[in-house]
Protein backbone atom coordinates (compact mmCIF):
# COMPACT_ATOMS: atom_id res chain seq x y z
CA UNK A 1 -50.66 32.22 1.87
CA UNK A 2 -47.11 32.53 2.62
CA UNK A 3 -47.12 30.67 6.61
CA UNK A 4 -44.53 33.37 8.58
CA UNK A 5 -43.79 31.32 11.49
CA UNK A 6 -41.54 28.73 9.71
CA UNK A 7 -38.17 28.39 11.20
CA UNK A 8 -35.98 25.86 9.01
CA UNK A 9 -33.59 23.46 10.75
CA UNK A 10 -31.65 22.06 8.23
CA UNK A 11 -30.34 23.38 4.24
CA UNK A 12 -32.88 21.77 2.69
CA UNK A 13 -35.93 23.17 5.08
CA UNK A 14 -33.92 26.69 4.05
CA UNK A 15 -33.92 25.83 0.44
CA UNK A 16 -37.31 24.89 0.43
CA UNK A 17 -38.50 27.81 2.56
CA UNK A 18 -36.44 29.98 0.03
CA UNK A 19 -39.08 28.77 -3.10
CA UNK A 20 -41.63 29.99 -1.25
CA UNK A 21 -40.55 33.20 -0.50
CA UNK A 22 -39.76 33.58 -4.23
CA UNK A 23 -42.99 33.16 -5.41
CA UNK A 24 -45.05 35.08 -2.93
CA UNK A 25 -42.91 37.77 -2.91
CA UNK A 26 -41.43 38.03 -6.18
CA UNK A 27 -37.70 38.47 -5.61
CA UNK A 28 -34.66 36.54 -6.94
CA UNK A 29 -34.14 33.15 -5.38
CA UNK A 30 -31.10 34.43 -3.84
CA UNK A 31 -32.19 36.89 -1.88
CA UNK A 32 -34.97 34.47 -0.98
CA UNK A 33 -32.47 31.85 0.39
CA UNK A 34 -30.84 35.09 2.60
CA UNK A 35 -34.05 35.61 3.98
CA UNK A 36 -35.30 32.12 4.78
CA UNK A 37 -31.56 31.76 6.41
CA UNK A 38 -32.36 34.98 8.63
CA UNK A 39 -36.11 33.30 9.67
CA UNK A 40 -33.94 29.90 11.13
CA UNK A 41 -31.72 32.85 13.16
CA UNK A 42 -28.60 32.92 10.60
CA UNK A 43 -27.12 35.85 9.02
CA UNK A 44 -27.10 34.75 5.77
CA UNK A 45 -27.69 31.82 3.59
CA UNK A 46 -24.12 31.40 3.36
CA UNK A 47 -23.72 31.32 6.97
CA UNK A 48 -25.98 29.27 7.51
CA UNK A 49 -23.93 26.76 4.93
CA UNK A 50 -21.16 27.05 6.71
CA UNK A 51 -22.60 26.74 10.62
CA UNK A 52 -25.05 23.73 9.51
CA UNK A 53 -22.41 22.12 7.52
CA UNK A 54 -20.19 22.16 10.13
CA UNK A 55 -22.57 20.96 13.06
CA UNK A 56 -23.28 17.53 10.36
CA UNK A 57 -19.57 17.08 10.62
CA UNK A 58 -19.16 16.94 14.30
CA UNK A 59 -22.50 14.68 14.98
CA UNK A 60 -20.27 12.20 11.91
CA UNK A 61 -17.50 12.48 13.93
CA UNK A 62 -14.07 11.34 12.95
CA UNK A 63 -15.51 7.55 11.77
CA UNK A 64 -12.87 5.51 9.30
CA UNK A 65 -13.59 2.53 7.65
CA UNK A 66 -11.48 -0.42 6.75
CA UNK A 67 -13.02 -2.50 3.96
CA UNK A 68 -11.02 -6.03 3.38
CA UNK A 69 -12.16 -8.74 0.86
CA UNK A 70 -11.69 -12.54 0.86
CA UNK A 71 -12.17 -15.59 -1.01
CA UNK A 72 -11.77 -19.20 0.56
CA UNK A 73 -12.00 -21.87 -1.98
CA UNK A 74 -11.71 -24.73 0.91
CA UNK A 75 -14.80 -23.11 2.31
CA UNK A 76 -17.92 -25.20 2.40
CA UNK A 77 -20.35 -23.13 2.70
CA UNK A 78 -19.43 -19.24 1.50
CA UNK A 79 -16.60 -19.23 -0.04
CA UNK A 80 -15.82 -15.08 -0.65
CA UNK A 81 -16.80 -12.00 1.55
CA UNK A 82 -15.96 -8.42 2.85
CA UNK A 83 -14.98 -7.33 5.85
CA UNK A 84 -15.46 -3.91 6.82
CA UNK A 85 -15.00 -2.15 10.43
CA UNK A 86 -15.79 1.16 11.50
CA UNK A 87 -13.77 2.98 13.96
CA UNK A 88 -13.73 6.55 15.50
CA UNK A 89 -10.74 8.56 15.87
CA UNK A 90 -9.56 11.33 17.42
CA UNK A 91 -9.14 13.63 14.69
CA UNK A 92 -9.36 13.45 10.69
CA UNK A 93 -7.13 10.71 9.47
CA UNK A 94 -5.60 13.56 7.53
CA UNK A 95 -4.55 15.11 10.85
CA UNK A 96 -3.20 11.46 11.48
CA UNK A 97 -0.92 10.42 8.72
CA UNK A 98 -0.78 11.07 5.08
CA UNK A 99 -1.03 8.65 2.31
CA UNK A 100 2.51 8.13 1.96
CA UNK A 101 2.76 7.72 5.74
CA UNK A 102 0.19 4.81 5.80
CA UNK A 103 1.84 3.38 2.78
CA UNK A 104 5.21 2.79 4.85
CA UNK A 105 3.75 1.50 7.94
CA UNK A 106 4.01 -2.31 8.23
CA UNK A 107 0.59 -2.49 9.30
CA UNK A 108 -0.93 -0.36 7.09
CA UNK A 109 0.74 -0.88 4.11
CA UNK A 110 -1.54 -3.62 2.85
CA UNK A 111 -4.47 -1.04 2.53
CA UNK A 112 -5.08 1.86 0.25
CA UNK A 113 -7.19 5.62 0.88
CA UNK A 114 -10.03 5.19 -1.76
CA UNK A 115 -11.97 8.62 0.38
CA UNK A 116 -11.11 10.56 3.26
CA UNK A 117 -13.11 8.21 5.66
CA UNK A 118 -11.96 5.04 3.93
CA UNK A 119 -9.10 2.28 3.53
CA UNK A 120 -9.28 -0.26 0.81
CA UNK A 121 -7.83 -3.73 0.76
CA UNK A 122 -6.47 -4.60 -2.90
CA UNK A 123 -5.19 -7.90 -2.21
CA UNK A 124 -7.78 -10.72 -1.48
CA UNK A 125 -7.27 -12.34 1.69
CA UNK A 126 -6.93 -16.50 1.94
CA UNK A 127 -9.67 -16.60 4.34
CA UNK A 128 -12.32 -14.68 6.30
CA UNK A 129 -10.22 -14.76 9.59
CA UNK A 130 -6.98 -13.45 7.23
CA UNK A 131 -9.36 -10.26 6.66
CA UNK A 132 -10.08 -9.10 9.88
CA UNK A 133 -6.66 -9.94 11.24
CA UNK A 134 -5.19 -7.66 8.56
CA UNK A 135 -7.82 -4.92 9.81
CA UNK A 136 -7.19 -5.29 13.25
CA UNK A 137 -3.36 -5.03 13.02
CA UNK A 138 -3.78 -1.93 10.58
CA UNK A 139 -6.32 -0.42 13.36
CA UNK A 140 -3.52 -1.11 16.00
CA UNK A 141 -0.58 0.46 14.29
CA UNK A 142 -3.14 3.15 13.09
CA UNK A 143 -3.44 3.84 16.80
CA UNK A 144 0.21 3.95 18.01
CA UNK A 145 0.27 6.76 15.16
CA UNK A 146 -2.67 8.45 16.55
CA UNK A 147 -1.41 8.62 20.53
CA UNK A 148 2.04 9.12 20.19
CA UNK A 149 2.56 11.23 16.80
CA UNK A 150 5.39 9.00 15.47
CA UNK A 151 5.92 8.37 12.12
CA UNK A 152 7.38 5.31 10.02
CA UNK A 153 10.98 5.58 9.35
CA UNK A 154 13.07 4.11 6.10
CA UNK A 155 16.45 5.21 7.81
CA UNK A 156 16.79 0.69 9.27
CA UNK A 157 20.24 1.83 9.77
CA UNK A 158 19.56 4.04 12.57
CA UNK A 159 18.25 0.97 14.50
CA UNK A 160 21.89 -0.38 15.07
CA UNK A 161 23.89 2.18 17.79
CA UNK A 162 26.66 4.08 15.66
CA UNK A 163 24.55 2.98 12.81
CA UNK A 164 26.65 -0.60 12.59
CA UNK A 165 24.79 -3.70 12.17
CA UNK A 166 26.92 -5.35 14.54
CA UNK A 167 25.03 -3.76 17.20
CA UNK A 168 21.96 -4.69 16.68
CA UNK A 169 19.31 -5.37 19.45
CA UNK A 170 19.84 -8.71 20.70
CA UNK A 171 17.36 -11.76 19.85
CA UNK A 172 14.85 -8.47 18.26
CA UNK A 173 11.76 -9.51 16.20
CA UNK A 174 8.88 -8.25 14.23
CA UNK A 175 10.64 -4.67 14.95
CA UNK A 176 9.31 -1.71 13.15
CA UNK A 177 11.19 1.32 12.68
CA UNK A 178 9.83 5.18 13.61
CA UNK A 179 10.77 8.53 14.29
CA UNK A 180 9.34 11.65 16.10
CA UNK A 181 8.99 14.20 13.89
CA UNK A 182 8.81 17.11 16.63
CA UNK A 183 12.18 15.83 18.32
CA UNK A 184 14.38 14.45 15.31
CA UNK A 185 14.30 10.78 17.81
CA UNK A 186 14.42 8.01 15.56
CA UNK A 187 12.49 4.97 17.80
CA UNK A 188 12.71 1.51 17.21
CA UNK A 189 10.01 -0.68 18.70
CA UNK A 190 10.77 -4.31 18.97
CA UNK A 191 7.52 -6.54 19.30
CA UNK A 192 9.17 -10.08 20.35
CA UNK A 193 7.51 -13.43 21.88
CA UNK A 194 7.75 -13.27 25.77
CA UNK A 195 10.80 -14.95 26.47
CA UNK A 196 12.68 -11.74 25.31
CA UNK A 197 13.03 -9.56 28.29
CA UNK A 198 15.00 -6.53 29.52
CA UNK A 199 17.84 -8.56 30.84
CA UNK A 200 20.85 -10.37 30.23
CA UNK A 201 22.05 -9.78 26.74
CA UNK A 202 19.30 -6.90 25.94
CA UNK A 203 19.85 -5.25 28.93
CA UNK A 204 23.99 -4.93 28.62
CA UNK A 205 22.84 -3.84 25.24
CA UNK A 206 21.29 -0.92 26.36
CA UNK A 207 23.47 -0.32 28.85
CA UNK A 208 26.75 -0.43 26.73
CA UNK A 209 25.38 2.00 23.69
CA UNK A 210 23.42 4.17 26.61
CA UNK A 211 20.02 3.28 24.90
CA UNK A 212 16.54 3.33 26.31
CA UNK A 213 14.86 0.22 26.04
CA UNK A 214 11.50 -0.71 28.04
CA UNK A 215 8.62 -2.93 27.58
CA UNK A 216 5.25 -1.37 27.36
CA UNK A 217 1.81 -2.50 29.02
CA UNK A 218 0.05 -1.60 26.34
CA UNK A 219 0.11 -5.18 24.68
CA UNK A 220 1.32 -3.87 20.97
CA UNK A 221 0.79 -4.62 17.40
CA UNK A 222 2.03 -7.61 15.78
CA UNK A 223 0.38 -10.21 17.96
CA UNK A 224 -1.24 -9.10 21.39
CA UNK A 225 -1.24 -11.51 23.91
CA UNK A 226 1.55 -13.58 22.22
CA UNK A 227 3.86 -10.42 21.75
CA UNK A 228 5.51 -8.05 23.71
CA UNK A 229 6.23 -4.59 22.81
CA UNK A 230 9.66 -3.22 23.51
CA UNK A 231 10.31 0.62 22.59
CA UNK A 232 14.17 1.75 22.41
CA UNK A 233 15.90 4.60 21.78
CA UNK A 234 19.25 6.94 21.76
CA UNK A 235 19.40 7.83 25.34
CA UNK A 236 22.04 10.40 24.84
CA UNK A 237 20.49 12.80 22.84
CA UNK A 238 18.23 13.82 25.94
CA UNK A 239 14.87 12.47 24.46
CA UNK A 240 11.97 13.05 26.54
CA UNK A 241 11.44 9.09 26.86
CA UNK A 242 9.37 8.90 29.60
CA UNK A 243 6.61 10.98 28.05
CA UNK A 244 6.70 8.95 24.61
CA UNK A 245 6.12 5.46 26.60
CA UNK A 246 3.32 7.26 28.94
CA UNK A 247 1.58 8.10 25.60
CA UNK A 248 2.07 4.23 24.64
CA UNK A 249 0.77 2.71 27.93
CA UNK A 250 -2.48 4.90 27.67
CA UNK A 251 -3.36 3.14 24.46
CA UNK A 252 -6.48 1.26 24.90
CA UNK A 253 -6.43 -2.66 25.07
CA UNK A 254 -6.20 -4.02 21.33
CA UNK A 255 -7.30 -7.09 22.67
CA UNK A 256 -10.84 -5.88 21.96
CA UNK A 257 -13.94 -7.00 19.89
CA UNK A 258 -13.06 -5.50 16.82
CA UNK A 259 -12.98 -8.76 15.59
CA UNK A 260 -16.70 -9.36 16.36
CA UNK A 261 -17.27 -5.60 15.33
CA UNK A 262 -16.60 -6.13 12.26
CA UNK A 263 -19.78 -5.96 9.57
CA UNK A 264 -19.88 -9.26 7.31
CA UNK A 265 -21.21 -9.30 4.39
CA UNK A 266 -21.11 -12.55 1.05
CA UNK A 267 -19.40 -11.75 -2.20
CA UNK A 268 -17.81 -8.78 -2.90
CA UNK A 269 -20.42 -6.07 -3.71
CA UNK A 270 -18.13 -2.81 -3.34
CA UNK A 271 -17.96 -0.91 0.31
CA UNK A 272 -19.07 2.60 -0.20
CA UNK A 273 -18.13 4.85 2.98
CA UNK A 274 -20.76 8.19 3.76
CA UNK A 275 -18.02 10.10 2.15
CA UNK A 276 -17.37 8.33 -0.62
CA UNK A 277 -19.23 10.83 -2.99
CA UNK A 278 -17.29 11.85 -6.24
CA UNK A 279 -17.21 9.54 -8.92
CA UNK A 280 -13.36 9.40 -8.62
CA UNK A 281 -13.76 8.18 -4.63
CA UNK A 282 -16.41 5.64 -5.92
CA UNK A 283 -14.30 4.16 -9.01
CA UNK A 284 -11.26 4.08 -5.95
CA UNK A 285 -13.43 2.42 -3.13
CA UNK A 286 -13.11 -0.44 -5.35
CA UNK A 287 -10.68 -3.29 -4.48
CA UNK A 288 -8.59 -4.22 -7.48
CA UNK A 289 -8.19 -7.66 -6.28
CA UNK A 290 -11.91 -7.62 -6.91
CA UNK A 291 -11.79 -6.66 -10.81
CA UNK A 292 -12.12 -9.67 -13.39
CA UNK A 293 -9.34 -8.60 -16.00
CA UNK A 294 -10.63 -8.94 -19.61
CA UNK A 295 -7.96 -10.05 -22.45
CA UNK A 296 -8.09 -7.69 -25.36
CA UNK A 297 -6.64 -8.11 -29.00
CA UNK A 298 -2.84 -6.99 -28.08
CA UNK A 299 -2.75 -7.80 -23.92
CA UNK A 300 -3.56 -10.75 -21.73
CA UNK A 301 -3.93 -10.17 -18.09
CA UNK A 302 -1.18 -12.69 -16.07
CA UNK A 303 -3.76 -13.16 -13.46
CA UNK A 304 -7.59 -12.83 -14.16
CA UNK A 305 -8.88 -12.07 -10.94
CA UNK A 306 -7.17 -11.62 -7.33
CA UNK A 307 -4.47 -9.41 -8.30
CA UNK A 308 -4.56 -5.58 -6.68
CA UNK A 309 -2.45 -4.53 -9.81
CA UNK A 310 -3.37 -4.98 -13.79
CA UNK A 311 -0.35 -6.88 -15.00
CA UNK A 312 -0.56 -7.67 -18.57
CA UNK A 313 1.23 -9.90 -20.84
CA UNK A 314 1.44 -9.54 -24.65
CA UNK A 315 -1.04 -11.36 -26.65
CA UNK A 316 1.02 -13.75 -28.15
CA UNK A 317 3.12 -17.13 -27.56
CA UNK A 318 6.61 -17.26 -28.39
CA UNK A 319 8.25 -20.28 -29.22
CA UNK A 320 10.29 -22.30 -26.96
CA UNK A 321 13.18 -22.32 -28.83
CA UNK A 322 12.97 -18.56 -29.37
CA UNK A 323 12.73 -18.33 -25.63
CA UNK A 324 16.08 -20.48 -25.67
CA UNK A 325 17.21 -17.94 -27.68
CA UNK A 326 16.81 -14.49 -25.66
CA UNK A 327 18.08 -16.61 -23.06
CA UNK A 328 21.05 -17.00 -24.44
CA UNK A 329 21.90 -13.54 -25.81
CA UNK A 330 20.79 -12.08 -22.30
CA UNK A 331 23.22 -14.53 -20.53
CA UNK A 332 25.90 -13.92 -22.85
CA UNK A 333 25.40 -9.84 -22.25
CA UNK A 334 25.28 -10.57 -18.57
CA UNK A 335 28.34 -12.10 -18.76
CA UNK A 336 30.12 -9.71 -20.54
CA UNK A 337 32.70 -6.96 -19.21
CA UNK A 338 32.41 -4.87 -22.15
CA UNK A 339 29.52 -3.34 -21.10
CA UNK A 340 28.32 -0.91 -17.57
CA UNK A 341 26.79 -3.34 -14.71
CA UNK A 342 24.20 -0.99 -14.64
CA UNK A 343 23.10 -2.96 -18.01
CA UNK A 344 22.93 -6.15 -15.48
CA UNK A 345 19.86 -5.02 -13.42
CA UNK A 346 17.89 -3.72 -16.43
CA UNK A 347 18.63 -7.56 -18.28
CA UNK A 348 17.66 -9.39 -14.39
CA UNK A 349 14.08 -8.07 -15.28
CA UNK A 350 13.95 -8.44 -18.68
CA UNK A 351 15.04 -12.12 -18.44
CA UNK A 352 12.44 -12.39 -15.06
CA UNK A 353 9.53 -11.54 -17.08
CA UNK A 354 10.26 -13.53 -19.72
CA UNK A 355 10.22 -16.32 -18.01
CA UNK A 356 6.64 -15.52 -16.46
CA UNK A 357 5.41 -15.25 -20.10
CA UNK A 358 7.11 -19.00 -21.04
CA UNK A 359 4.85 -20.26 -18.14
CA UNK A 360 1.71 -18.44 -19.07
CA UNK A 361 2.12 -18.97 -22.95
CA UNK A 362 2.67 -23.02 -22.85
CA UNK A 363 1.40 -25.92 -21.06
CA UNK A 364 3.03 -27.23 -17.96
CA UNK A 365 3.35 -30.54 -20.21
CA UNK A 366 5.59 -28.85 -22.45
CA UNK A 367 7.74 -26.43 -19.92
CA UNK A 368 8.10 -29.70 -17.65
CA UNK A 369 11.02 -31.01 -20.41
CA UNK A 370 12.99 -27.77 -20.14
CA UNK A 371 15.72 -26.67 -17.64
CA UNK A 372 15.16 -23.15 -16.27
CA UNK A 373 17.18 -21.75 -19.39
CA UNK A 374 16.85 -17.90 -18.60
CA UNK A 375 19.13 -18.79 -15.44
CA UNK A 376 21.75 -20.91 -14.59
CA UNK A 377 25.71 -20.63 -15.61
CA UNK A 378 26.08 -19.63 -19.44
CA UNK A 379 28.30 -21.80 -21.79
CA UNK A 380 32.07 -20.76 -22.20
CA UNK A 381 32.13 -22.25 -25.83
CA UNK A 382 28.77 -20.26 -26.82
CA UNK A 383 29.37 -17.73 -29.96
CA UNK A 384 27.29 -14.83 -28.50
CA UNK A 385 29.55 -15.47 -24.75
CA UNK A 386 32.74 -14.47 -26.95
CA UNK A 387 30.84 -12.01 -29.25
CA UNK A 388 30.08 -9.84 -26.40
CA UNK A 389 33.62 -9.67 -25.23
CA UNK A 390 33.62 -6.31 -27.20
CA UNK A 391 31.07 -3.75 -26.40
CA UNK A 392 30.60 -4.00 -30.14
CA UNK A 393 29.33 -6.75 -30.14
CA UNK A 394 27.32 -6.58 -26.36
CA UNK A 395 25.30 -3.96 -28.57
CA UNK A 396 24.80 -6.34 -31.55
CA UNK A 397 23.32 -8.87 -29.20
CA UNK A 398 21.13 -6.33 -27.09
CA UNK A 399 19.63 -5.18 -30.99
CA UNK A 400 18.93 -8.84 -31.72
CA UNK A 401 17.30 -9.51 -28.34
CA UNK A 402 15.11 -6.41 -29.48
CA UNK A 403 14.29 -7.53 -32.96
CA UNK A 404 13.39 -10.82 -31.86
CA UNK A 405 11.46 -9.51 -29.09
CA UNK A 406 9.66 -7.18 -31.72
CA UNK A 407 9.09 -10.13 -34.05
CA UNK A 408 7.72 -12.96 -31.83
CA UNK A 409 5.47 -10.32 -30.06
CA UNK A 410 2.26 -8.01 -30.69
CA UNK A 411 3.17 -4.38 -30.47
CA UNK A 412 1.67 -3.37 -26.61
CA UNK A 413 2.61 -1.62 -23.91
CA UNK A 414 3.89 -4.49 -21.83
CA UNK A 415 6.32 -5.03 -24.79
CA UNK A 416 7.47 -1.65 -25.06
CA UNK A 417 7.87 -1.27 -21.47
CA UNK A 418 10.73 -4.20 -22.01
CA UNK A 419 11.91 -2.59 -25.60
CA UNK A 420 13.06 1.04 -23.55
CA UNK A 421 15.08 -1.29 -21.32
CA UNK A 422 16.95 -2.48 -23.86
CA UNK A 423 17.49 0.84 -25.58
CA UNK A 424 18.72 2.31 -22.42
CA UNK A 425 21.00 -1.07 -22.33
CA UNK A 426 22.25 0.05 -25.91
CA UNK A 427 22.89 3.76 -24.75
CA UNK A 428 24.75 3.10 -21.96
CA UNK A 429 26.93 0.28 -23.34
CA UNK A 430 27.83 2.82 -26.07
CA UNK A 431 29.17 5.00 -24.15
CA UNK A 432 31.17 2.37 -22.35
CA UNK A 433 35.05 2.82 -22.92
């Protein structure tokens, strides 16, 4: 017999509430759920969705997590670990910053957003201490961003008055550069050791371009308690100043536990946050620093483990002297005035990476007898120097670079990505005068 007097709390009470109804009465399990929604005092099961939903979402609050991963091979004991710390914030980090937002901010920078709740370290830290301090600073630039609104700025020129260099703030350090997004104010804030004060040289600074500059209580970023954080600004534009360093000063202490708050946990068994749900935010909650790489038939990784990004290397050796070889033709191209200088920067990476591969694809015992060939001055008397006086010929000796590139190496995608450097290196060259 169908008990009248229940009154679900929660979605799944509704849901299974909603079952019952459908059998006793008979009636599609839709308008079951509507019903068994009505009996907890909600208009509808879709209201009821929506209202419980929401309730779970203020009890979770606004939590973020910052997950950080180590390995210490001078460790006795342990030797890898996580670090992960939870913090609450004031509103969604969405509300906060955006992705590309944390990706420009010094602090930040160093981790990545796997799910809405959580940060992910790629890069393995030296040591367990190394972790959390890279968690900590993150949490303390995370909160400058969260009390004052400002955002990181790429416009370093607008740090120097009139935008000249030779104005720059006097005996600065570990500055970062922001900018208000409501006002237009770019800000620069300065975080120096103590001895740097508003006086003397930084003070006739300020006065002489008519620029704010003040220290803040609130002890700052880079180092608290060894730091001090300056914040300075174009006083002629009529910024509301005084308001932007109130907002700084009410910044809680970072000189807080966070440190001990941290969770530690051996090896590095993958941090899951409570809304890391869809298979996508599960396979990104994991740091790539974390991954072993696996060699397959036509790529090597460069680095099998510890690296946040899957650099591969063709699965091959070339010889030494053929590495002697692409040294010289990319020299002699680099040398040449027949061809665009564009050509030069596309030829400084070509000849960079090669150079990693020599390493990687022979013993130390055997690279020890060479001279850093791929750099250095380039012989006068060489044929290919006075070949590519013509752009002709700079083309002749870009297509050999390319054939032997293509002969010495297994076709891959590491290859290739160096083969369309040296076709756009053709192109351009042939349409040099």
């Amino acid at each position: 017999m169908l008990n009248q007097d229940i009154h679900p709390k929660t979605i799944g009470g509704i849901k299974r509430h909603a079952k019952q109804l459908k059998i006793a009465k008979n009636i599609p399990h839709h308008e079951a759920l509507d019903i068994a929604a009505r009996s907890a005092e909600f208009e509808n099961f879709t209201h009821a969705l929506h209202q419980l939903q929401s309730q779970n979402t203020q009890k979770l609050g606004h939590k973020l997590f910052f997950a950080a991963y180590w390995y210490d091979p001078q460790r006795k004991d342990y030797k890898a670990g996580r670090e992960v710390l939870e913090v609450e914030l004031s509103k969604p980090l969405s509300e906060i910053a955006i992705k590309n937002e944390l990706a420009n901010s010094n602090g930040l920078r160093w981790f990545r957003l796997a799910a809405p709740d959580l940060l992910v370290d790629d890069h393995i830290s030296r040591s367990q201490e190394n972790a959390k301090d890279k968690i900590c600073l993150a949490v303390r630039t995370l909160r400058l961003i969260e009390a004052t609104g400002l955002k990181p700025s790429g416009d370093f020129e607008a740090a120097y008055p009139d935008r000249d260099d030779k104005n720059q703030l006097p005996n600065y350090d570990h500055s970062t550069h922001w900018y208000d997004p409501e006002a237009g104010q770019f800000i620069l804030i300065d975080e120096p050791y103590p001895e740097a004060l508003v006086e003397g040289k930084r003070a006739s600074w300020a006065k002489k371009h008519n620029w704010h500059l003040q220290a803040s209580s609130w002890a700052g970023m880079y180092s608290p308690g060894n730091s001090r954080l300056f914040v300075a600004t174009d006083a002629s534009t009529g910024y509301d100043f005084e308001a932007l360093m109130l907002k700084i000063n009410s910044i809680a202490d970072p000189r807080t536990d966070e440190k001990k708050n941290c969770e530690s946990t051996l090896g590095h068994e993958t941090f899951f946050s409570p809304l890391t749900n869809t298979p996508q935010e599960k396979k990104r909650a994991i740091s790539r620093g974390t991954i072993y790489r696996e060699p397959s038939n036509k790529t090597v990784p460069v680095r099998s483990w510890n690296a946040p990004y899957n650099e591969r290397r063709p699965n091959a050796a070339m010889s030494i002297e053929s590495h002697q070889l692409a040294a010289r033709l990319i020299k002699a191209v680099q040398d040449s005035n027949a061809k665009p200088w564009t050509v030069n920067d596309r030829l400084l990476l070509i000849k960079s990476k090669l150079e990693d591969w020599f390493f990687l694809e022979h013993e130390k015992s055997e690279t020890d007898k060479y001279e850093l060939f791929y750099y250095g001055s380039v012989d006068r008397n060489d044929p290919f120097v006075l070949q590519a006086t013509s752009s002709k010929g700079a083309i002749a000796l870009l297509q050999d670079l390319k054939n032997l590139l293509l002969k010495e190496y297994v076709n891959c995608e590491p290859l290739r990505k160096m083969i369309r450097k040296i076709d756009t290196a053709i192109k351009s060259t042939s349409k040099n005068p």
